[in-house]
Protein backbone atom coordinates (compact mmCIF):
# COMPACT_ATOMS: atom_id res chain seq x y z
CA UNK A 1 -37.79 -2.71 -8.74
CA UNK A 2 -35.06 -2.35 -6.27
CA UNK A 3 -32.18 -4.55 -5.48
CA UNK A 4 -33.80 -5.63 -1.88
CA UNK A 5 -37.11 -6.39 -3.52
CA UNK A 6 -35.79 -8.76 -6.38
CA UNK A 7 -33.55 -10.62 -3.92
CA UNK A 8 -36.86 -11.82 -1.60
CA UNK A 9 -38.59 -12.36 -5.06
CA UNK A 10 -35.24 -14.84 -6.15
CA UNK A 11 -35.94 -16.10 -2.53
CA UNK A 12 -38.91 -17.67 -4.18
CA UNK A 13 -37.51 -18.91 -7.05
CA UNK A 14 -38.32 -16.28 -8.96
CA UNK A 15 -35.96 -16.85 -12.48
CA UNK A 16 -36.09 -13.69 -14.35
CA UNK A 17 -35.87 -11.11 -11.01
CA UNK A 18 -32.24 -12.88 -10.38
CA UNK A 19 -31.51 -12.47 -14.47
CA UNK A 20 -32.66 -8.61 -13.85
CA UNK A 21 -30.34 -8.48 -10.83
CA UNK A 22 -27.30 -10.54 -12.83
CA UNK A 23 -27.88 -7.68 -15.62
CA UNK A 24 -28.05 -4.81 -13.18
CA UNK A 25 -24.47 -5.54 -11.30
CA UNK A 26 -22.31 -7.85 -13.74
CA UNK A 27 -20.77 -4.85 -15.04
CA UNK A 28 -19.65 -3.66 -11.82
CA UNK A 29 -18.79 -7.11 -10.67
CA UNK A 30 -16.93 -8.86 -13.59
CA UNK A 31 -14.79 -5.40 -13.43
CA UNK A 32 -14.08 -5.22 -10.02
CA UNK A 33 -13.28 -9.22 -10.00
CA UNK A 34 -10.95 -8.84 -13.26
CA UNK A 35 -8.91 -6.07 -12.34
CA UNK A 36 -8.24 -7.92 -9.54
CA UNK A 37 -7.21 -10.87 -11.16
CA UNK A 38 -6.05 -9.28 -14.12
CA UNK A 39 -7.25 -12.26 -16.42
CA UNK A 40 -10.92 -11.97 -17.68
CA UNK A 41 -11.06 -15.82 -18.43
CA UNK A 42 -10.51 -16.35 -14.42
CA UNK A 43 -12.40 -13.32 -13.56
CA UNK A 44 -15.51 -14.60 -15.73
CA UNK A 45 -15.56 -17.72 -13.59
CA UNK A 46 -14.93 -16.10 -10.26
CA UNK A 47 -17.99 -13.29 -11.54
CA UNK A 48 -20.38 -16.07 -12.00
CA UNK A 49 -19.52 -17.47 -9.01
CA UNK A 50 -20.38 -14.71 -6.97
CA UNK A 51 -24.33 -14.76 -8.36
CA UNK A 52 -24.70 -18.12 -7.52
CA UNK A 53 -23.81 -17.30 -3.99
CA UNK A 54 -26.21 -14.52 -4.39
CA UNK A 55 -28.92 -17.19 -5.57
CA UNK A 56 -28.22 -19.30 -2.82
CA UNK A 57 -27.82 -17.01 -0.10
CA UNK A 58 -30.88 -14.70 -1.47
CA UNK A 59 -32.96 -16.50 1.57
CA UNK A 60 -30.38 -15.05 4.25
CA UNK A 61 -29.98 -12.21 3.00
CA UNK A 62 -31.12 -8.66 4.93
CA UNK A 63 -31.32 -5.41 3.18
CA UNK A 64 -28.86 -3.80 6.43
CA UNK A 65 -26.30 -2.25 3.68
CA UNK A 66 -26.36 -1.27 0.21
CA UNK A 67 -26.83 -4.80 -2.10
CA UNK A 68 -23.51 -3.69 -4.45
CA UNK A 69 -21.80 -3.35 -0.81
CA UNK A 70 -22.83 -7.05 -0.10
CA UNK A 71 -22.53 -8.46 -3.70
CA UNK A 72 -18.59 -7.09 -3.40
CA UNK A 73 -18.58 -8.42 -0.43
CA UNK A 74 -18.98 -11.72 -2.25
CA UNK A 75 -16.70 -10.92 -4.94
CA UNK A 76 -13.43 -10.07 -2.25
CA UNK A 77 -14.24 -13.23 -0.57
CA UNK A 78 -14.27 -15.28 -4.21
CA UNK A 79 -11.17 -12.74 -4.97
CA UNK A 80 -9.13 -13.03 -1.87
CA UNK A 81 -9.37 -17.31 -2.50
CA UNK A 82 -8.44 -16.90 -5.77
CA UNK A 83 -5.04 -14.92 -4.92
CA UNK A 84 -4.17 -17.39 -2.31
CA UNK A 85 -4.71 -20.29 -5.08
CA UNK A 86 -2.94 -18.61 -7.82
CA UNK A 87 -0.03 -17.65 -5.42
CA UNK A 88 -0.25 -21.60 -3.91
CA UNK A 89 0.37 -22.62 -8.15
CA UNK A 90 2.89 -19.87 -9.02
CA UNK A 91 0.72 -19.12 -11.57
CA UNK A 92 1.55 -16.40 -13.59
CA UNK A 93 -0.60 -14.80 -16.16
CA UNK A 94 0.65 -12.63 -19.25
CA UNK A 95 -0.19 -8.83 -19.05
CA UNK A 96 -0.31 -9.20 -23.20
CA UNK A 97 -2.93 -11.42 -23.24
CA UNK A 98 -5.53 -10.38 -25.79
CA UNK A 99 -7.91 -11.14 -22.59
CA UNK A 100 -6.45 -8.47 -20.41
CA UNK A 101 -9.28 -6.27 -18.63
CA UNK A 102 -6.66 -2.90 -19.00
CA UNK A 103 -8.33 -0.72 -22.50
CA UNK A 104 -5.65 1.71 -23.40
CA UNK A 105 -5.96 4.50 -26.56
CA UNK A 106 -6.05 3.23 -29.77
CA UNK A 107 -2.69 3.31 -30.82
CA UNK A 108 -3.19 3.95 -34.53
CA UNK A 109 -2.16 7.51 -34.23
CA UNK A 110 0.60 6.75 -32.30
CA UNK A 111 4.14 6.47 -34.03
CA UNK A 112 6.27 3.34 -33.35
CA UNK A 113 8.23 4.09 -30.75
CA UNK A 114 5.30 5.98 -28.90
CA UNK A 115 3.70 2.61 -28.80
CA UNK A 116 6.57 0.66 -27.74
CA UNK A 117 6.78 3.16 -24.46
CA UNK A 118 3.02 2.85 -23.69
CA UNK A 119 3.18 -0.41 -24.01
CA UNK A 120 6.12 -0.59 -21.65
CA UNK A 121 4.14 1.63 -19.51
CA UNK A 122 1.12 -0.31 -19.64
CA UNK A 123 3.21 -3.55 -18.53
CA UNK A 124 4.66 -1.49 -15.90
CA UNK A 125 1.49 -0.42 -14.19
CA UNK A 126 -0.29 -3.97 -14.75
CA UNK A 127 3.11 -5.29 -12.29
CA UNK A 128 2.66 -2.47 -10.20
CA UNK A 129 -0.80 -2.82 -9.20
CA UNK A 130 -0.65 -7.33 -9.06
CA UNK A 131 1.94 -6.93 -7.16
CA UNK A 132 0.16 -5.01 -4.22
CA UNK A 133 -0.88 -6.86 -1.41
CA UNK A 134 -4.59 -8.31 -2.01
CA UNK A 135 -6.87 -5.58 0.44
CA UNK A 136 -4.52 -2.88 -1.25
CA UNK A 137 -5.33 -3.76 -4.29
CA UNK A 138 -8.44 -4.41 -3.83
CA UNK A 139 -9.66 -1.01 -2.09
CA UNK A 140 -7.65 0.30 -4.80
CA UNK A 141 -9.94 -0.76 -7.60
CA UNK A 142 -12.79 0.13 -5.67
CA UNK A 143 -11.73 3.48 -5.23
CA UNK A 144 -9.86 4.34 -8.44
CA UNK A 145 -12.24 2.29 -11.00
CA UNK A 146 -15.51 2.11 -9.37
CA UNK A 147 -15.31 4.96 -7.60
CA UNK A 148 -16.91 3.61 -3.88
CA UNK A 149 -17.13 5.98 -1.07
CA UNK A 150 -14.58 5.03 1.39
CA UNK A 151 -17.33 4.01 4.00
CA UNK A 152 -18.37 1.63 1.31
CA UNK A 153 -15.09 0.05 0.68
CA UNK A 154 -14.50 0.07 4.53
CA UNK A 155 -18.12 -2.11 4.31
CA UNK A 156 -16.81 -4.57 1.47
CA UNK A 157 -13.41 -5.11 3.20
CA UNK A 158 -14.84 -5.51 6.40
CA UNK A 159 -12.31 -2.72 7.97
CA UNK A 160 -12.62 1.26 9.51
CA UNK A 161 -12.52 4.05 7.42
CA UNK A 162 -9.40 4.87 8.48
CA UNK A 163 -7.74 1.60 7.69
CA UNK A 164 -8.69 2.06 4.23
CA UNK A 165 -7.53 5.23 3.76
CA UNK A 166 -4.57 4.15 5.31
CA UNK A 167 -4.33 1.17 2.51
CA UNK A 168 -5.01 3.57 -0.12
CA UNK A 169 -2.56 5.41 1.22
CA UNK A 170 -0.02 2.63 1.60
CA UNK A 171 -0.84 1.56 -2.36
CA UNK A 172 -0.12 4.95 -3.84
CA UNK A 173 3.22 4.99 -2.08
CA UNK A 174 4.07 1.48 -3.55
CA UNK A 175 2.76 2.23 -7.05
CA UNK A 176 4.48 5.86 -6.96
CA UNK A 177 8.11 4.10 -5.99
CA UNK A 178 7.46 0.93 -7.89
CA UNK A 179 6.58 3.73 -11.15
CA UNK A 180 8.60 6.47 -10.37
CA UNK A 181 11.38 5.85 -13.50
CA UNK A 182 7.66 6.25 -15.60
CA UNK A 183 6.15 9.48 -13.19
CA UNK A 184 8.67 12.06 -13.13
CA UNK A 185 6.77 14.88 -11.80
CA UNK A 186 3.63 13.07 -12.12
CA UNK A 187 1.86 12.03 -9.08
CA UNK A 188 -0.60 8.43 -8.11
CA UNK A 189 -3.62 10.72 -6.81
CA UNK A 190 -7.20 9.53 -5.63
């Protein structure tokens, strides 16, 4: 069944085509939503959040784009607040947390100090990429992680194609001078 049919069928209350669709795009959404927050504990909250607006809104809603384009949709909106919020609080959330969305190699064939450099690196990066600007960011993941087209992202971020190439763009130029003591030669590509 596709996405457009189970949202009329959760337009009539149906229960178990909204779990199927919670089952079919949490994976996508709870890892969009966490690497933008960086904290899965905030990103859980903010994931759920996002399919009850989809329950709510299933009434409203018209099959005129792809559904993962609208859900994300959702999810920047739900994102975007969150930023503001956490920014309003000076809230500042460890990068060591045993919560944190980043998976990195298993380090047990790595020697000491090979470990204490990754996870320098690791830290590094984390700052790097929370420290974007949120639609940066944000078409960052999209692009990088998730790998959306950039007519899609353009879609989610509400924007022109070119503007988000243009913040891709503008991201991979921070990231490359904000890492370039950990780059060397090595480049930020697509």
């Amino acid at each position: 069944m596709d996405d457009a049919t189970l949202m009329r069928r959760i337009a009539e209350g149906d229960e178990k085509a909204f779990e199927t669709l919670v089952e079919r795009h949490q994976g996508l959404v709870l890892g969009v939503v966490a690497r933008m927050l960086g904290h899965r504990g905030d990103a859980e909250d903010i994931a759920q959040e996002v399919f009850v607006r989809a329950w709510k809104s299933a009434s409203r809603y018209k099959p005129s784009a792809k559904f993962t384009t609208w859900l994300l949709t959702i999810a920047r909106n739900l994102v975007f607040n969150a930023v503001r919020d956490n920014r309003r609080h000076a809230r500042n959330v460890s990068m060591d947390d045993e919560e944190t969305v980043c998976q990195w190699p298993d380090p047990a064939t790595r020697t000491p100090a090979q470990e204490h450099a990754d996870k320098e690196l690791r830290e590094a990066v984390d700052a790097a990429i929370e420290a974007l600007p949120p639609q940066q960011r944000m078409a960052l993941i999209l692009r990088r992680y998730d790998g959306l087209a950039y007519e899609e992202i353009a879609e989610v971020l509400k924007t022109s194609v070119p503007s988000v190439k243009s913040l891709l763009f503008r991201a991979r130029e921070e990231l490359r001078a904000r890492l370039s003591g950990w780059l060397g030669e090595n480049s930020i590509e697509k």
